[in-house]
N, C-alpha and C. Protein backbone atom coordinates (compact mmCIF):
# COMPACT_ATOMS: atom_id res chain seq x y z
N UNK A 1 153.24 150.15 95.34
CA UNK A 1 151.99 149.43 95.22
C UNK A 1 152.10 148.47 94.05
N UNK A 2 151.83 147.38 94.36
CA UNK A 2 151.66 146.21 93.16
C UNK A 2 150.73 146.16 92.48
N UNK A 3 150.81 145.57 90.89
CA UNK A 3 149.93 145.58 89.88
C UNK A 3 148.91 144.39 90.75
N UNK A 4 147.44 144.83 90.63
CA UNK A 4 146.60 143.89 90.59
C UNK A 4 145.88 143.45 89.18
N UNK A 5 145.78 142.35 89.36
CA UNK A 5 145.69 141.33 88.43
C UNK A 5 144.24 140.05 88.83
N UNK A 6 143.32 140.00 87.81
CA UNK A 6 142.37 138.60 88.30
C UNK A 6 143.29 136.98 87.91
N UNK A 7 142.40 136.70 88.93
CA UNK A 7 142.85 135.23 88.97
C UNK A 7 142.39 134.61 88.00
N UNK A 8 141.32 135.12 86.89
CA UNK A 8 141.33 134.38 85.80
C UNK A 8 142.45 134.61 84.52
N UNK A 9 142.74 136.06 84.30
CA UNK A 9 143.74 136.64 83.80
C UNK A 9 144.87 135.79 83.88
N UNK A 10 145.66 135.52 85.49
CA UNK A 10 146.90 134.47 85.52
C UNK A 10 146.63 133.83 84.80
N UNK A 11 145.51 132.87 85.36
CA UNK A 11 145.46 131.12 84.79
C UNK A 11 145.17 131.11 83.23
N UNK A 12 145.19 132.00 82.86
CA UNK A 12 144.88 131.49 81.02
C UNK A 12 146.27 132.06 80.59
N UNK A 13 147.05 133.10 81.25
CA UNK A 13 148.73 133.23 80.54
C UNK A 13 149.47 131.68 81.38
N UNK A 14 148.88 131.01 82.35
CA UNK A 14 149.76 129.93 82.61
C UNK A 14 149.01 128.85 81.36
N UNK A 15 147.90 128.42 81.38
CA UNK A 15 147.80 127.79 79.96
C UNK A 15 148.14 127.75 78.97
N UNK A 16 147.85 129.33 78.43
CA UNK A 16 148.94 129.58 76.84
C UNK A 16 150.48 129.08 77.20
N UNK A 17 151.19 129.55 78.30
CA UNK A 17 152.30 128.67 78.38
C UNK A 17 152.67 127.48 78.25
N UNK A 18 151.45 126.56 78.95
CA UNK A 18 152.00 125.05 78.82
C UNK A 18 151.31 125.09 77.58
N UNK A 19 150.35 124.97 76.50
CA UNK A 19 150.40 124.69 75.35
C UNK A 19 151.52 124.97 74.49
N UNK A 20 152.52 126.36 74.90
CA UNK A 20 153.14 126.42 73.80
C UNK A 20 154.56 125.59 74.30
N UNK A 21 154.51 124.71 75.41
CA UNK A 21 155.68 124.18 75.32
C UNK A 21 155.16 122.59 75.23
N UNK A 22 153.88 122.49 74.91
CA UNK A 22 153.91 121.56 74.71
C UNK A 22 154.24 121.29 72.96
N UNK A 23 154.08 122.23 71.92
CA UNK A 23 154.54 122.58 71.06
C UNK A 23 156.09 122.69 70.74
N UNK A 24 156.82 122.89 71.71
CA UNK A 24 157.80 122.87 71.78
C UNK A 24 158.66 124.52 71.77
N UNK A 25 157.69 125.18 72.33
CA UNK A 25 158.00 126.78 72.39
C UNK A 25 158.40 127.11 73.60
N UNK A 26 159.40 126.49 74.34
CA UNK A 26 159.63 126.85 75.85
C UNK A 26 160.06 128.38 75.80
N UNK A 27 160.23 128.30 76.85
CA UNK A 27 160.91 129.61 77.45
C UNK A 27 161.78 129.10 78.34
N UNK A 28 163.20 129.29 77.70
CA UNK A 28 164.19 128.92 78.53
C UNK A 28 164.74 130.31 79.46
N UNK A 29 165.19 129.98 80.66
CA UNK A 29 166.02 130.86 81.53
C UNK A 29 167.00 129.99 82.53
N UNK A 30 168.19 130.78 82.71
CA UNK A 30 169.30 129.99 83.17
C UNK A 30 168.71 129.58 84.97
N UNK A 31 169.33 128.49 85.30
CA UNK A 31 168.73 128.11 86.48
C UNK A 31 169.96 128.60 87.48
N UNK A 32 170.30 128.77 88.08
CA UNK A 32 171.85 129.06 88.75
C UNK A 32 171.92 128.41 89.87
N UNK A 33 171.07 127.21 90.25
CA UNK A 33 171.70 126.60 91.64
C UNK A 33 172.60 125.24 91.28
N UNK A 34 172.51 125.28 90.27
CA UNK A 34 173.65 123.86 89.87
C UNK A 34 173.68 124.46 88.66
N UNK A 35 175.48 124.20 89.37
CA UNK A 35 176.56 124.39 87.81
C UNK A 35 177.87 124.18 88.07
N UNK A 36 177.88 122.88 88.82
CA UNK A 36 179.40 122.22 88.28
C UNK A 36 178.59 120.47 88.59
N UNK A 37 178.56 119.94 87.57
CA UNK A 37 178.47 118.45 87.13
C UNK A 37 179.82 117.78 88.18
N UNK A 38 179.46 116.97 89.09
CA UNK A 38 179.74 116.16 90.04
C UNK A 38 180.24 114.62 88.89
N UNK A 39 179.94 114.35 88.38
CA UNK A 39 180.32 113.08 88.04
C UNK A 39 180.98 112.96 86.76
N UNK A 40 180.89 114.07 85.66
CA UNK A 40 182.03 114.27 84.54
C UNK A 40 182.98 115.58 85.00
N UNK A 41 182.96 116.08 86.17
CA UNK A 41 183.53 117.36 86.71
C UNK A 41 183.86 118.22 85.46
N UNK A 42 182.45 119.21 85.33
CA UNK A 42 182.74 119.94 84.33
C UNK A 42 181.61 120.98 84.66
N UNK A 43 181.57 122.59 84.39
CA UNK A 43 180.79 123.60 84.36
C UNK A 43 179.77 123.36 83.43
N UNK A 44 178.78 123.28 83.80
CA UNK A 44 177.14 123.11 82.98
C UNK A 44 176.52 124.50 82.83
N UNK A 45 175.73 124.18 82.13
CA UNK A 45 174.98 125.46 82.84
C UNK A 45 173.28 124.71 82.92
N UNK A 46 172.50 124.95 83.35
CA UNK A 46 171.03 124.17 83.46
C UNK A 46 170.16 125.55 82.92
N UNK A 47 168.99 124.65 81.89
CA UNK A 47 167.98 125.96 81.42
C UNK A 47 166.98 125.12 82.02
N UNK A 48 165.84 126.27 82.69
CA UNK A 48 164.42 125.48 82.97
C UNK A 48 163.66 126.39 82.09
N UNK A 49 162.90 125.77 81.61
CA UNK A 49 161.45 126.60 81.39
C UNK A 49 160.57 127.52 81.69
N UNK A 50 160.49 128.03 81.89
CA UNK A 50 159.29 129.01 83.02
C UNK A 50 158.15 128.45 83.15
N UNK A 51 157.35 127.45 81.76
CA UNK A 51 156.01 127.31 82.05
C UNK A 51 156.31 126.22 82.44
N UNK A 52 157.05 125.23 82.02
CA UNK A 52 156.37 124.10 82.19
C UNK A 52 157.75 122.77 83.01
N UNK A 53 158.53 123.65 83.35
CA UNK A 53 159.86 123.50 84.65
C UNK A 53 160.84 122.09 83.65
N UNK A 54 160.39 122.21 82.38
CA UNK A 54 161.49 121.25 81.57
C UNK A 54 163.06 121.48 81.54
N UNK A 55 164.10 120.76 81.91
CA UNK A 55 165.27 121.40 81.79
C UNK A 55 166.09 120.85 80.48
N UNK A 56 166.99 121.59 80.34
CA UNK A 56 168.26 121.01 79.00
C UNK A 56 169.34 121.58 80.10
N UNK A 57 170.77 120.87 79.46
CA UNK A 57 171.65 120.89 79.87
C UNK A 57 172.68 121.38 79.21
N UNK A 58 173.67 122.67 79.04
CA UNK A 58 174.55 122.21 78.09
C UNK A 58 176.36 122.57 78.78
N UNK A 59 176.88 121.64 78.29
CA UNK A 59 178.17 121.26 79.09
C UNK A 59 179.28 122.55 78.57
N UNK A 60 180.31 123.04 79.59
CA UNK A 60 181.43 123.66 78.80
C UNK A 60 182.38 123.13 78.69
């Protein structure tokens, strides 16, 4: 059985999220559907955000 949860509950932990990345507090997690760079042919790895789907890149 799954946790129930109100729909006002979500929407204010998705707000505190985008404020704090608008702050610059992301929450990075590795993305895993791309990870080999096509045009410098090299292993990447891609981070997105959770709240607010911003990515960084960093090359190996």
């Amino acid at each position: 059985m799954a946790d129930v949860i109100s729909f006002k509950q979500a929407k204010n932990q998705r707000k505190s999220r985008k404020k704090l990345c608008g702050h610059g507090f992301h929450k990075w997690k590795v993305w895993k559907d791309k990870q080999f760079d096509v045009k410098s042919g090299k292993l990447v790895t891609v981070y997105r955000c959770e709240g607010c789907d911003a990515q960084k890149v960093k090359t190996h």
